[in-house]
PDB file of N, CA and C in Angstrom:
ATOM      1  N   UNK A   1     176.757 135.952-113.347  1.00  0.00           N
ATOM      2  CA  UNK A   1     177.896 136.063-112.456  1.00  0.00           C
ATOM      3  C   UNK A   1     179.154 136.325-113.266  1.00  0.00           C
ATOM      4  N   UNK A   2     179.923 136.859-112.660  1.00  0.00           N
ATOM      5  CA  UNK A   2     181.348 136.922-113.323  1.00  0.00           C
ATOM      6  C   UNK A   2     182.121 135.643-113.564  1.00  0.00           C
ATOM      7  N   UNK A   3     182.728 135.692-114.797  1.00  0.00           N
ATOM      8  CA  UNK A   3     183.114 135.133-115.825  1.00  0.00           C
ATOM      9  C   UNK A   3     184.153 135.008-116.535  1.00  0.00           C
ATOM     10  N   UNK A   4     185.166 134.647-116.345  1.00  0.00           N
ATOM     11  CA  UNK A   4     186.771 135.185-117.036  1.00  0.00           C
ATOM     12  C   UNK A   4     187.077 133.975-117.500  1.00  0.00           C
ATOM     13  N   UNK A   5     187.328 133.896-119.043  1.00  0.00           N
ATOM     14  CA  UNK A   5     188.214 132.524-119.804  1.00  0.00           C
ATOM     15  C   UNK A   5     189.204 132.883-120.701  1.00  0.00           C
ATOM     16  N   UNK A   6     190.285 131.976-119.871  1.00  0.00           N
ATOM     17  CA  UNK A   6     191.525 132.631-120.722  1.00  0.00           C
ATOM     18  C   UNK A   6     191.536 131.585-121.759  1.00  0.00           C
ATOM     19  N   UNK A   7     192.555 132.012-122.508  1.00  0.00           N
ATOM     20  CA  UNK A   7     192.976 131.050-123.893  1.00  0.00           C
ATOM     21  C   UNK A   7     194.185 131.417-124.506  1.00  0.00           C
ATOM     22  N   UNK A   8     194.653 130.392-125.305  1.00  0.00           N
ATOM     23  CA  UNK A   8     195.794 131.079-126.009  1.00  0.00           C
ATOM     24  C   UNK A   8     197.237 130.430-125.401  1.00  0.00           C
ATOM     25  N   UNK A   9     197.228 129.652-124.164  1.00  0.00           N
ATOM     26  CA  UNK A   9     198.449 129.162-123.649  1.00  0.00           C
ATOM     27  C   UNK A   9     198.728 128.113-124.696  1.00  0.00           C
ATOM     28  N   UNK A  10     200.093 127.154-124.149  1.00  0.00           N
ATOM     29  CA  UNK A  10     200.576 126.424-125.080  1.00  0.00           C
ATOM     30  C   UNK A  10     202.387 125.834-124.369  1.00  0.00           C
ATOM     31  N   UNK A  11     202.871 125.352-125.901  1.00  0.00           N
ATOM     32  CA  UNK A  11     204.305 125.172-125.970  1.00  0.00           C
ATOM     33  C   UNK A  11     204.810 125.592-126.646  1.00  0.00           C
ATOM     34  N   UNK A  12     206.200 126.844-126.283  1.00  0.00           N
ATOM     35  CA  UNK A  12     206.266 127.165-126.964  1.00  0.00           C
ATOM     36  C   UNK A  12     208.105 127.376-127.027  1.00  0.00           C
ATOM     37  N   UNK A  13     209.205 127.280-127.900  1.00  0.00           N
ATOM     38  CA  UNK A  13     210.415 127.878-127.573  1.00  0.00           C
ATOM     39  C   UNK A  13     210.933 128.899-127.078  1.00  0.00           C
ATOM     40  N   UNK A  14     212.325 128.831-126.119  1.00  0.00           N
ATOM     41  CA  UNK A  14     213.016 129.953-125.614  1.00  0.00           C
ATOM     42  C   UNK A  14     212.723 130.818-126.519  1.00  0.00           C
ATOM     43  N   UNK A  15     212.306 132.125-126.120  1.00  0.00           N
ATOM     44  CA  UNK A  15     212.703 133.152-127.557  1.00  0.00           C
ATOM     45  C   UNK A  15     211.374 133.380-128.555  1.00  0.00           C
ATOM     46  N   UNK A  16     210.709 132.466-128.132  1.00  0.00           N
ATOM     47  CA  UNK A  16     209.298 132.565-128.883  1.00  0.00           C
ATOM     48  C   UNK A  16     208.360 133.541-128.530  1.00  0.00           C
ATOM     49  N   UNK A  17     206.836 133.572-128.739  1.00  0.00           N
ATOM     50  CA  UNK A  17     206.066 134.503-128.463  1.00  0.00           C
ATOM     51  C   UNK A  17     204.819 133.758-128.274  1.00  0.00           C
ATOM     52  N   UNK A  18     203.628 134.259-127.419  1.00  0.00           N
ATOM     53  CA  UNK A  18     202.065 134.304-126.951  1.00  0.00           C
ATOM     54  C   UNK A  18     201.364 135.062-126.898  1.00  0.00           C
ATOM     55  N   UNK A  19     200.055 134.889-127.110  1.00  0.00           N
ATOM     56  CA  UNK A  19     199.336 136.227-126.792  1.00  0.00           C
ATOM     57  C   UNK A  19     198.093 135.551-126.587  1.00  0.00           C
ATOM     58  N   UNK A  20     198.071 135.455-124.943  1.00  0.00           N
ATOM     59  CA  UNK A  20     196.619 135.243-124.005  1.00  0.00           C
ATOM     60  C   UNK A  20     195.965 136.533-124.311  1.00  0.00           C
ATOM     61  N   UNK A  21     194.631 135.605-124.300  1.00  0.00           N
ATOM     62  CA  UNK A  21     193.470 136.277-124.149  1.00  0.00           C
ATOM     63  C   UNK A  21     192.639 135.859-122.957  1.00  0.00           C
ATOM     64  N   UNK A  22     191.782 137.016-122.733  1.00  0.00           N
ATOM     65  CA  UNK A  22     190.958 136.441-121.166  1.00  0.00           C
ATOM     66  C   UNK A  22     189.277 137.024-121.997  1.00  0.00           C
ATOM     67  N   UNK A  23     188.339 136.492-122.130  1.00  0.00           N
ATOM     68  CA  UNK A  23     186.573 136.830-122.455  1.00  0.00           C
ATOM     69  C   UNK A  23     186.270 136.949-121.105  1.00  0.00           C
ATOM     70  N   UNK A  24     185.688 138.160-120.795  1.00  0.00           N
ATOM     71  CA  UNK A  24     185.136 138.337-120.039  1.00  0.00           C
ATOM     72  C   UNK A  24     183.378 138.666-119.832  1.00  0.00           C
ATOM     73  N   UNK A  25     182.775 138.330-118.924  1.00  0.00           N
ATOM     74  CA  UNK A  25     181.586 138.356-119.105  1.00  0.00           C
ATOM     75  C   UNK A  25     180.698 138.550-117.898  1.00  0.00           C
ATOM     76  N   UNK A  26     179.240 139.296-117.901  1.00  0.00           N
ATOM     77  CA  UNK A  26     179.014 139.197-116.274  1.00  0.00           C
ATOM     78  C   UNK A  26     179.065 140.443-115.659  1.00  0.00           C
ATOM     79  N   UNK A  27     179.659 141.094-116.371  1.00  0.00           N
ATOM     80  CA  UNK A  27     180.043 142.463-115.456  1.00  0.00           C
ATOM     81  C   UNK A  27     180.222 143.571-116.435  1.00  0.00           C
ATOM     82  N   UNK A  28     180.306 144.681-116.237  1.00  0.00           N
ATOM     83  CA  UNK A  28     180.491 145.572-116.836  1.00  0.00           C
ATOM     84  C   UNK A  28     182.070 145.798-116.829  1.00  0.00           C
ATOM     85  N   UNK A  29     182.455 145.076-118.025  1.00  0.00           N
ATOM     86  CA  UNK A  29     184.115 144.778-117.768  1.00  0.00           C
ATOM     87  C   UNK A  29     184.622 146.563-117.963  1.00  0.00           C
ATOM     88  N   UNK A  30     184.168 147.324-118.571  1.00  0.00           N
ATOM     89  CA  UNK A  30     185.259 148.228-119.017  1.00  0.00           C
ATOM     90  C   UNK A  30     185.163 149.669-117.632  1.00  0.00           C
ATOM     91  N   UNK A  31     184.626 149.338-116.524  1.00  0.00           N
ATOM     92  CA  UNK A  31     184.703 149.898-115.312  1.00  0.00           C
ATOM     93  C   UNK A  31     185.483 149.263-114.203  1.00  0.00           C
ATOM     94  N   UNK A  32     186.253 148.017-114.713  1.00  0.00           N
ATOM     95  CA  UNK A  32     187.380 147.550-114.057  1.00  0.00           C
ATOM     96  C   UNK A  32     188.528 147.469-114.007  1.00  0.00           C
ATOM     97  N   UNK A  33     189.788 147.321-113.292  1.00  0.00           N
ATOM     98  CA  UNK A  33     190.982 147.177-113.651  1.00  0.00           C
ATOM     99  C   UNK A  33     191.028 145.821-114.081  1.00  0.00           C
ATOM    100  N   UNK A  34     191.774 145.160-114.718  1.00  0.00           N
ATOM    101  CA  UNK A  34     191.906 144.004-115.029  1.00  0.00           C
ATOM    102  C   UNK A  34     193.868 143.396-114.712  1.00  0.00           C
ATOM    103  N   UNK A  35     194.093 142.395-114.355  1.00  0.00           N
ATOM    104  CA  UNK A  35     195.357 141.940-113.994  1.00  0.00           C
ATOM    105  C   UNK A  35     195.476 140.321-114.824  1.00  0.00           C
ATOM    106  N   UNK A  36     197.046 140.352-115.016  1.00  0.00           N
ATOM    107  CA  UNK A  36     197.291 138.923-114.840  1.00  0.00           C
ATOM    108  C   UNK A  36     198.000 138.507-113.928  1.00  0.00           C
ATOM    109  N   UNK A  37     198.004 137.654-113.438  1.00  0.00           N
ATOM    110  CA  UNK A  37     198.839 136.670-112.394  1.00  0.00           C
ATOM    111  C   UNK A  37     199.151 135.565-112.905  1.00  0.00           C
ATOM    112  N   UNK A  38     200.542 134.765-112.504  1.00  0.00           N
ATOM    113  CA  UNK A  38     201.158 133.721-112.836  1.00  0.00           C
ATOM    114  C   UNK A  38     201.207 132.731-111.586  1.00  0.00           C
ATOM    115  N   UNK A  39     201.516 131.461-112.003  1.00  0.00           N
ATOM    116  CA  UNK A  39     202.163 130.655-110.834  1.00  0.00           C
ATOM    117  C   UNK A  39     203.056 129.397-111.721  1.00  0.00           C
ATOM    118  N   UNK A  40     204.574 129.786-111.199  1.00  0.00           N
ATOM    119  CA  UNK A  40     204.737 128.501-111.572  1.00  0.00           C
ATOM    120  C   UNK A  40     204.760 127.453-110.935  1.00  0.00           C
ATOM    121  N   UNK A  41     205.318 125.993-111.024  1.00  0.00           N
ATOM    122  CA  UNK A  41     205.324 124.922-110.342  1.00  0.00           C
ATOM    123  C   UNK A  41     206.112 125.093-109.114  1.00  0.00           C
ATOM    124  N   UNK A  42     205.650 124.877-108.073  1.00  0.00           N
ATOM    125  CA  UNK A  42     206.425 125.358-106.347  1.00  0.00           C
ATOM    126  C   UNK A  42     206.248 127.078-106.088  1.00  0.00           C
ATOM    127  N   UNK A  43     205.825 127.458-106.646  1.00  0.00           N
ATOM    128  CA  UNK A  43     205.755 128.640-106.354  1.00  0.00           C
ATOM    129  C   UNK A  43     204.823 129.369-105.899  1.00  0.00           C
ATOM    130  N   UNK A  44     204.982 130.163-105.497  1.00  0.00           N
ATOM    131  CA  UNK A  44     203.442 130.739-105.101  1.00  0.00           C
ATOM    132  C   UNK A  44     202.825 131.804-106.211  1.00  0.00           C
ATOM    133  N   UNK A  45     201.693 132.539-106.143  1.00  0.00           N
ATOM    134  CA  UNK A  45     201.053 133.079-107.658  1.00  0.00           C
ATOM    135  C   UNK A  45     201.741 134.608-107.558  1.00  0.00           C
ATOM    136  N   UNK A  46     201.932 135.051-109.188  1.00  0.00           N
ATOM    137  CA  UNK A  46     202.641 136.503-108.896  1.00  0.00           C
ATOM    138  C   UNK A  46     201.994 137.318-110.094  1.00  0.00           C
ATOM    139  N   UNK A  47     201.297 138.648-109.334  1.00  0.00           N
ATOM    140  CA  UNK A  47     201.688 139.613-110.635  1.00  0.00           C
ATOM    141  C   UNK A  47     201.885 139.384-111.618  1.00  0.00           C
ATOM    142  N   UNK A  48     201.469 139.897-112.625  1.00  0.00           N
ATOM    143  CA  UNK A  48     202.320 139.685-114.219  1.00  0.00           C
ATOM    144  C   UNK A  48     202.025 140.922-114.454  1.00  0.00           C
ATOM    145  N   UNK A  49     201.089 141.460-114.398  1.00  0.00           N
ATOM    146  CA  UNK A  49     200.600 143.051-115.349  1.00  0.00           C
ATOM    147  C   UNK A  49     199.392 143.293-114.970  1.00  0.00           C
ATOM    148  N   UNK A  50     199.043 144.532-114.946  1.00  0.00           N
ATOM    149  CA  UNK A  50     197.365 144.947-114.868  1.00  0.00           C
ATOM    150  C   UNK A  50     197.293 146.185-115.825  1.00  0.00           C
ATOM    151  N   UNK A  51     195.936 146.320-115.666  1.00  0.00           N
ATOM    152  CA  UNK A  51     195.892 147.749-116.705  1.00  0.00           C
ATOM    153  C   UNK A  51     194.107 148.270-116.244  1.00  0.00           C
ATOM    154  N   UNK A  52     194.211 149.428-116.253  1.00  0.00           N
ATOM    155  CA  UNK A  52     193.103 150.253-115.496  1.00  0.00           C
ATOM    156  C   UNK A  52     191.974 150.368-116.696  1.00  0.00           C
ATOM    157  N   UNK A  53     190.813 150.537-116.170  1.00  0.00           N
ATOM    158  CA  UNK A  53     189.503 150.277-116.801  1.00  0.00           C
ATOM    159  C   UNK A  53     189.868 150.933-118.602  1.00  0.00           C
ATOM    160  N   UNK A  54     190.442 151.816-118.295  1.00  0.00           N
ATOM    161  CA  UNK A  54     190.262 152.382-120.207  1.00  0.00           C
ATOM    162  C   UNK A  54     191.747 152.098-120.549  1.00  0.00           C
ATOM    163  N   UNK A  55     192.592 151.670-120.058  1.00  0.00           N
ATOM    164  CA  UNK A  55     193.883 151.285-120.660  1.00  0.00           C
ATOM    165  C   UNK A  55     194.784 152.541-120.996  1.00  0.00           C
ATOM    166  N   UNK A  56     194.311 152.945-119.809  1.00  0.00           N
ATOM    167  CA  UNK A  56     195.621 154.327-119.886  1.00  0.00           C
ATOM    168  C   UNK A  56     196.579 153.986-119.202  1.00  0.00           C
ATOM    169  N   UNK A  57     197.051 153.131-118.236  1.00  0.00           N
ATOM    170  CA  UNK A  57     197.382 152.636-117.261  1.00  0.00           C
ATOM    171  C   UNK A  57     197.675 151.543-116.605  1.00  0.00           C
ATOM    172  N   UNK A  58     199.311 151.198-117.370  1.00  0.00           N
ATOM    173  CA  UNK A  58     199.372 149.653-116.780  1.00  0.00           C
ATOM    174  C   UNK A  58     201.068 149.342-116.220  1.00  0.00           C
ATOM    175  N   UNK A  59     200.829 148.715-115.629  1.00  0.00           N
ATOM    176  CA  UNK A  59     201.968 147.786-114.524  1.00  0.00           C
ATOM    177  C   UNK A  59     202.499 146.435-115.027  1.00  0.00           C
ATOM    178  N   UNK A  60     203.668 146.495-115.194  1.00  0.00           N
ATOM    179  CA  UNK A  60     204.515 145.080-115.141  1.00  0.00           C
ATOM    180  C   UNK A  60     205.175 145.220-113.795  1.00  0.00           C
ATOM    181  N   UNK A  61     205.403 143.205-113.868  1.00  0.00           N
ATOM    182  CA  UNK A  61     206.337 142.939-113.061  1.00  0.00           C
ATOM    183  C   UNK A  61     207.303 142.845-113.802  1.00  0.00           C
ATOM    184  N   UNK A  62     209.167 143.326-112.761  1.00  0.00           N
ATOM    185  CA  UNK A  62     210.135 143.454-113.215  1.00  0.00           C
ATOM    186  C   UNK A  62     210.375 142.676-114.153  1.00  0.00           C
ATOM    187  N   UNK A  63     210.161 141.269-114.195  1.00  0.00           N
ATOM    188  CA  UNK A  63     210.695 140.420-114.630  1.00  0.00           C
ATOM    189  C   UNK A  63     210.060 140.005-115.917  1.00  0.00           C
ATOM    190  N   UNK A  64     209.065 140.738-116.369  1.00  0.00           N
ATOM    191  CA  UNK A  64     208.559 140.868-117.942  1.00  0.00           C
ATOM    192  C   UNK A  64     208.221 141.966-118.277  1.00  0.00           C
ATOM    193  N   UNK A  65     209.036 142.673-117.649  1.00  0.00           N
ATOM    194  CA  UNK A  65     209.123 145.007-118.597  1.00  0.00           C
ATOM    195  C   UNK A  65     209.680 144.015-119.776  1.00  0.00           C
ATOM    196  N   UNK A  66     209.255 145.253-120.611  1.00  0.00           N
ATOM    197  CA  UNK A  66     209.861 145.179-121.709  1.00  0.00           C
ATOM    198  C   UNK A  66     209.745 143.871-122.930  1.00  0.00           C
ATOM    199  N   UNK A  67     209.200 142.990-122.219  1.00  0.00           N
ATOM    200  CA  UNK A  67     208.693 141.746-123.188  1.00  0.00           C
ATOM    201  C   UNK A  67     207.031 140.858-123.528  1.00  0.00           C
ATOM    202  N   UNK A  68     206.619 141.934-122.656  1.00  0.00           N
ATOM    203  CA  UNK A  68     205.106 141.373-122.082  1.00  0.00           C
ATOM    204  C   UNK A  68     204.509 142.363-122.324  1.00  0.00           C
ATOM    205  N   UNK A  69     203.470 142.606-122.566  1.00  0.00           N
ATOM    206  CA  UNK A  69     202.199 144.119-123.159  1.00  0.00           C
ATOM    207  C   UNK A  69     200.565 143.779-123.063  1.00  0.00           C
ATOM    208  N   UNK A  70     200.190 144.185-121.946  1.00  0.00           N
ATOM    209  CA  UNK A  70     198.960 143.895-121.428  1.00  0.00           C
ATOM    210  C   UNK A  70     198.328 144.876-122.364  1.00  0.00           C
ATOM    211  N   UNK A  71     197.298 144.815-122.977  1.00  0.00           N
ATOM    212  CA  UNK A  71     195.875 145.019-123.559  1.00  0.00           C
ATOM    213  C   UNK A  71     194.403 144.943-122.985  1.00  0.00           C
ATOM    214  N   UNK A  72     193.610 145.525-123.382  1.00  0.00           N
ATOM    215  CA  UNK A  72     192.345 145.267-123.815  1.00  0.00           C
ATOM    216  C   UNK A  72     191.516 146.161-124.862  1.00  0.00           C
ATOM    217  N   UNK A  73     190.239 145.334-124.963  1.00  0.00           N
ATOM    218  CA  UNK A  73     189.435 145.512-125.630  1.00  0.00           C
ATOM    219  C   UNK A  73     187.933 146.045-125.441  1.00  0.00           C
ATOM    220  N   UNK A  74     187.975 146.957-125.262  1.00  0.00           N
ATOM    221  CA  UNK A  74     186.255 146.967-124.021  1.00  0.00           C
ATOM    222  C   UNK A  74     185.458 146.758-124.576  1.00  0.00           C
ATOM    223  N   UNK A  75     185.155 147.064-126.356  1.00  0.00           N
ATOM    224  CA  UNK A  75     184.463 147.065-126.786  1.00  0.00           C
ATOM    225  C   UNK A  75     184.122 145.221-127.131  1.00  0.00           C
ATOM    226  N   UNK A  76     185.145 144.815-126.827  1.00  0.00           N
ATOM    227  CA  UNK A  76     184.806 142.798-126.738  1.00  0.00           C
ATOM    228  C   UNK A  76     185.383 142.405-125.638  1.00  0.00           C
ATOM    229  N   UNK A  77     185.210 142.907-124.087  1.00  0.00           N
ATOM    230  CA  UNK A  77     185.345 142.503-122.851  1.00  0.00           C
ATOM    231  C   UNK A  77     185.935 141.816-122.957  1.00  0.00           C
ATOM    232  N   UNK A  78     187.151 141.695-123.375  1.00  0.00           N
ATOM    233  CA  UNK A  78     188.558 141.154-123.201  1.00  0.00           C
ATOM    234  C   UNK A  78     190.054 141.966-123.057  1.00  0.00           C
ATOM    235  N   UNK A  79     191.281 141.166-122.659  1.00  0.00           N
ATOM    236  CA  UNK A  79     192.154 141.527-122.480  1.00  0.00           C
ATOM    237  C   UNK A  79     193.119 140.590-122.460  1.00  0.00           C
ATOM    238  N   UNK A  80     194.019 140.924-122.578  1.00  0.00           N
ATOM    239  CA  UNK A  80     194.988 140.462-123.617  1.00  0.00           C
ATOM    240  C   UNK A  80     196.354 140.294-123.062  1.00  0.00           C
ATOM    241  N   UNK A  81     197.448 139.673-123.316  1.00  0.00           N
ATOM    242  CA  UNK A  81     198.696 139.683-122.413  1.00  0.00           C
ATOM    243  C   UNK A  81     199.396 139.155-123.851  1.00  0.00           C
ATOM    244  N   UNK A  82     200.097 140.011-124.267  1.00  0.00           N
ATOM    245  CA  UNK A  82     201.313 139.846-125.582  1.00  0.00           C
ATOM    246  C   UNK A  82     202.890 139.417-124.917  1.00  0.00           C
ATOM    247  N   UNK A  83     203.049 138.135-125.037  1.00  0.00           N
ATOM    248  CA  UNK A  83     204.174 137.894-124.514  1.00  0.00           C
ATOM    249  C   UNK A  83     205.323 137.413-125.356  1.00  0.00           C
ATOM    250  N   UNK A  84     206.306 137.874-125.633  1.00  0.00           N
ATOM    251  CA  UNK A  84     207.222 137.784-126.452  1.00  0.00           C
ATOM    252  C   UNK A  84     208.564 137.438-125.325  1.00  0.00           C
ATOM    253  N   UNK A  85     209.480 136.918-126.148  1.00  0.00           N
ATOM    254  CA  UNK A  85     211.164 136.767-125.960  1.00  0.00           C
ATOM    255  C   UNK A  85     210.959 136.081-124.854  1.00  0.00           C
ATOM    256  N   UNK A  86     210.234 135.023-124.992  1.00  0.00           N
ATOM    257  CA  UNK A  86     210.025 134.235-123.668  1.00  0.00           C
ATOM    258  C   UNK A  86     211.308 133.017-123.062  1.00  0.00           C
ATOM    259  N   UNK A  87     210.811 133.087-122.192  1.00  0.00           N
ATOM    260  CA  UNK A  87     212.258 132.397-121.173  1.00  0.00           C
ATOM    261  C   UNK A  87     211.602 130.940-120.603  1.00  0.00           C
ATOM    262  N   UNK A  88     212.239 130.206-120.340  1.00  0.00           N
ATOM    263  CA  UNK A  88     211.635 129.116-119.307  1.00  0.00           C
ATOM    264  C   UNK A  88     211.403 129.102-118.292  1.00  0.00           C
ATOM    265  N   UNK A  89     211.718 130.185-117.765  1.00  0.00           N
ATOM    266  CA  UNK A  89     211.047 130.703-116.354  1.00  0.00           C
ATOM    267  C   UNK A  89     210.011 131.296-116.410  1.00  0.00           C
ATOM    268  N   UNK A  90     209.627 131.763-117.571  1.00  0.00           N
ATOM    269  CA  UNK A  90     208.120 132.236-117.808  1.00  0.00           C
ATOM    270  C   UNK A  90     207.040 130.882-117.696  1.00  0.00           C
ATOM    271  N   UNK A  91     207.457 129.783-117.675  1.00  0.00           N
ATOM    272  CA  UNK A  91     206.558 128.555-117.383  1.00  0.00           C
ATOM    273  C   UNK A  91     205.933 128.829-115.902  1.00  0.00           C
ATOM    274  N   UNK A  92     204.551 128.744-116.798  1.00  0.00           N
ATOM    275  CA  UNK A  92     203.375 128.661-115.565  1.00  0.00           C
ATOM    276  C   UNK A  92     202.193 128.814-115.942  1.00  0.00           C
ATOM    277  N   UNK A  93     201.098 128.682-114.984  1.00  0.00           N
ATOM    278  CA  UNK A  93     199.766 128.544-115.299  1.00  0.00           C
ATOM    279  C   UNK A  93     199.205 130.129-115.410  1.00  0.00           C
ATOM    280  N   UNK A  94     198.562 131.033-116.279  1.00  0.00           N
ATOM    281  CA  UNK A  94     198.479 132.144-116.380  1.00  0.00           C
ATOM    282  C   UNK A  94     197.019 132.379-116.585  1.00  0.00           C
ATOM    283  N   UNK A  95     196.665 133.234-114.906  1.00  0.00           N
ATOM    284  CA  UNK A  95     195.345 133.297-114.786  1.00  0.00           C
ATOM    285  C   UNK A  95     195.001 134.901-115.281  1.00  0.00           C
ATOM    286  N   UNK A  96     193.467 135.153-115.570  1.00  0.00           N
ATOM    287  CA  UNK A  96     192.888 136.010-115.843  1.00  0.00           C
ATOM    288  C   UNK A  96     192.554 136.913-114.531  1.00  0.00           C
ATOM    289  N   UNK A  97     192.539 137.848-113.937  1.00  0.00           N
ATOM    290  CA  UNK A  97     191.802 138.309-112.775  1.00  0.00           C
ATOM    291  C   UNK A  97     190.945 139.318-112.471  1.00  0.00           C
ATOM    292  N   UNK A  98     190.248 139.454-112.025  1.00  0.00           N
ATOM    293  CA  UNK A  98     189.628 140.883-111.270  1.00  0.00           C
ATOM    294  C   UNK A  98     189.889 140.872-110.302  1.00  0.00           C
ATOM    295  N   UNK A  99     190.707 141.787-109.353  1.00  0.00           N
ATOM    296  CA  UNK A  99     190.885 141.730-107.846  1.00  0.00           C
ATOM    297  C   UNK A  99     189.900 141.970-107.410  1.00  0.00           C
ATOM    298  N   UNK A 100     188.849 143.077-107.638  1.00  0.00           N
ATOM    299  CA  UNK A 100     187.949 143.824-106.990  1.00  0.00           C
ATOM    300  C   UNK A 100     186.687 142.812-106.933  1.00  0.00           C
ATOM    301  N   UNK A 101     186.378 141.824-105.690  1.00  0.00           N
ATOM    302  CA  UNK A 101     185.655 141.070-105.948  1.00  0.00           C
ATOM    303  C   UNK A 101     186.496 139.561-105.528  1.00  0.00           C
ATOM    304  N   UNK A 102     187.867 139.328-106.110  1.00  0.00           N
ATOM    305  CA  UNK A 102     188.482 138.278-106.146  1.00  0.00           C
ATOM    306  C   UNK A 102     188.548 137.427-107.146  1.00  0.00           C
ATOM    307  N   UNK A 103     188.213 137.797-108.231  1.00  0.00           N
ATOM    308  CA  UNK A 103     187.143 136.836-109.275  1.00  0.00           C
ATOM    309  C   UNK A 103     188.337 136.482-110.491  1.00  0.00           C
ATOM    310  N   UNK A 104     188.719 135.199-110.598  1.00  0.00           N
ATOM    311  CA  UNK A 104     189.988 134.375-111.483  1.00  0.00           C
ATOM    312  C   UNK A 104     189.373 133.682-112.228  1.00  0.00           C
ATOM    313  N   UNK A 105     190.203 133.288-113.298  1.00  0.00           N
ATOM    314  CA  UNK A 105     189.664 132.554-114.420  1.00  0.00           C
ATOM    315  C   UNK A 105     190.591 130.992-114.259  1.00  0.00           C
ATOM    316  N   UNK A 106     190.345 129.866-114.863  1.00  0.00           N
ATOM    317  CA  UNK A 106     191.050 128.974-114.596  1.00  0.00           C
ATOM    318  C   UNK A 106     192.066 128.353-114.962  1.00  0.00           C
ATOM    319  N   UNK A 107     192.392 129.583-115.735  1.00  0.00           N
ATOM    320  CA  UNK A 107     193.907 129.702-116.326  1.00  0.00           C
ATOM    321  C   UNK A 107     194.085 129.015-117.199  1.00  0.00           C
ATOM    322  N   UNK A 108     195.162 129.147-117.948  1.00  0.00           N
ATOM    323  CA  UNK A 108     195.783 128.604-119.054  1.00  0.00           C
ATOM    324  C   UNK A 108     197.295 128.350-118.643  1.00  0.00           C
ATOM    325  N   UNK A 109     197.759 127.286-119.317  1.00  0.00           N
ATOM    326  CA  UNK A 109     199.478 126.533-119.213  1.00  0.00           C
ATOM    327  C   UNK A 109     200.022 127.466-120.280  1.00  0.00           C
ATOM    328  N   UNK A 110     200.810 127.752-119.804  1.00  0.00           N
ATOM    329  CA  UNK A 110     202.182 128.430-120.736  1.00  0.00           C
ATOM    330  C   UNK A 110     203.555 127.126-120.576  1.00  0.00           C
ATOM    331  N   UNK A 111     204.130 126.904-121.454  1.00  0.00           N
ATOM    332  CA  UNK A 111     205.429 125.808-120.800  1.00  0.00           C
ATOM    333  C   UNK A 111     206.336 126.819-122.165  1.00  0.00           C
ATOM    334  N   UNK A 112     207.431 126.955-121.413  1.00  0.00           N
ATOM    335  CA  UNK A 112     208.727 127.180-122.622  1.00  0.00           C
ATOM    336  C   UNK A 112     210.121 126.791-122.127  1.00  0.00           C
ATOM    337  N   UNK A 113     210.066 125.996-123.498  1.00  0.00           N
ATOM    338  CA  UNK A 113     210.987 124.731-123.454  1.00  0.00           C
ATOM    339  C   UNK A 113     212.364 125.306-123.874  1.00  0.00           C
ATOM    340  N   UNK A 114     213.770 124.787-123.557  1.00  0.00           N
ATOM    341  CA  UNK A 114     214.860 125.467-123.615  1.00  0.00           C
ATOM    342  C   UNK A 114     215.658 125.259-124.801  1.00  0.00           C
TER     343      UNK A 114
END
C-alpha cells in the first residue's frame, strides 16, 4: 500500500533553514505529482508546493516563493521541500502528499522560534 514518511522537521531560528524529506513507497512514485501541505495550530491545512511526476513543474504558495524549493528524487522515491529564511509563521506540522488517491504521510513539526 502506499506509503509516505516525512523527516527532517525540527527547531529551528527566524532566518534559519530545513530540508524535509518525504520516502516514498508502494507505488510507482515517479508517475505522480507529489505536494506538500502545511497546517498550523488553529488553522486549517494549506498548500505549500507540488511538483509534477519528472520535476519539470512546480507550484508555490505565495507565501514561500522564493524561500522554499520543492524537489525530488525518482530514482530514491523521494521528495524533498528546501526551506530557507524561515519565519514563525512557517510553524506547522508539514505533511507529505499524493492527492491522487488522497494518500498523506504523518507529518513532521517544523516550530521557528523568534
Amino acid at each position: 500500500q502506499v506509503h509516505l514518511v516525512e523527516s527532517g522537521g525540527g527547531l529551528v531560528q527566524a532566518g534559519g533553514s530545513l530540508r524535509l524529506s518525504c520516502a516514498a513507497s508502494g507505488f510507482t512514485f515517479r508517475s505522480y505529482i507529489m505536494s506538500w501541505y502545511r497546517q498550523a495550530p488553529g488553522k486549517e491545512r494549506e498548500l505549500v508546493a507540488d511538483i509534477s511526476s519528472i520535476g519539470g513543474s512546480r507550484t508555490y504558495a505565495d507565501s514561500v516563493k522564493g524561500r522554499f524549493t520543492i524537489s525530488r528524487d525518482n530514482a530514491k522515491n523521494t521528495v524533498y521541500l528546501e526551506m530557507n529564511s524561515l519565519k514563525p509563521e512557517d510553524t506547522a506540522v508539514y505533511y507529505c502528499v499524493r492527492l491522487r488517491g488522497n494518500h498523506w504521510g504523518q507529518g513532521t513539526l517544523v516550530t521557528v522560534s523568534s
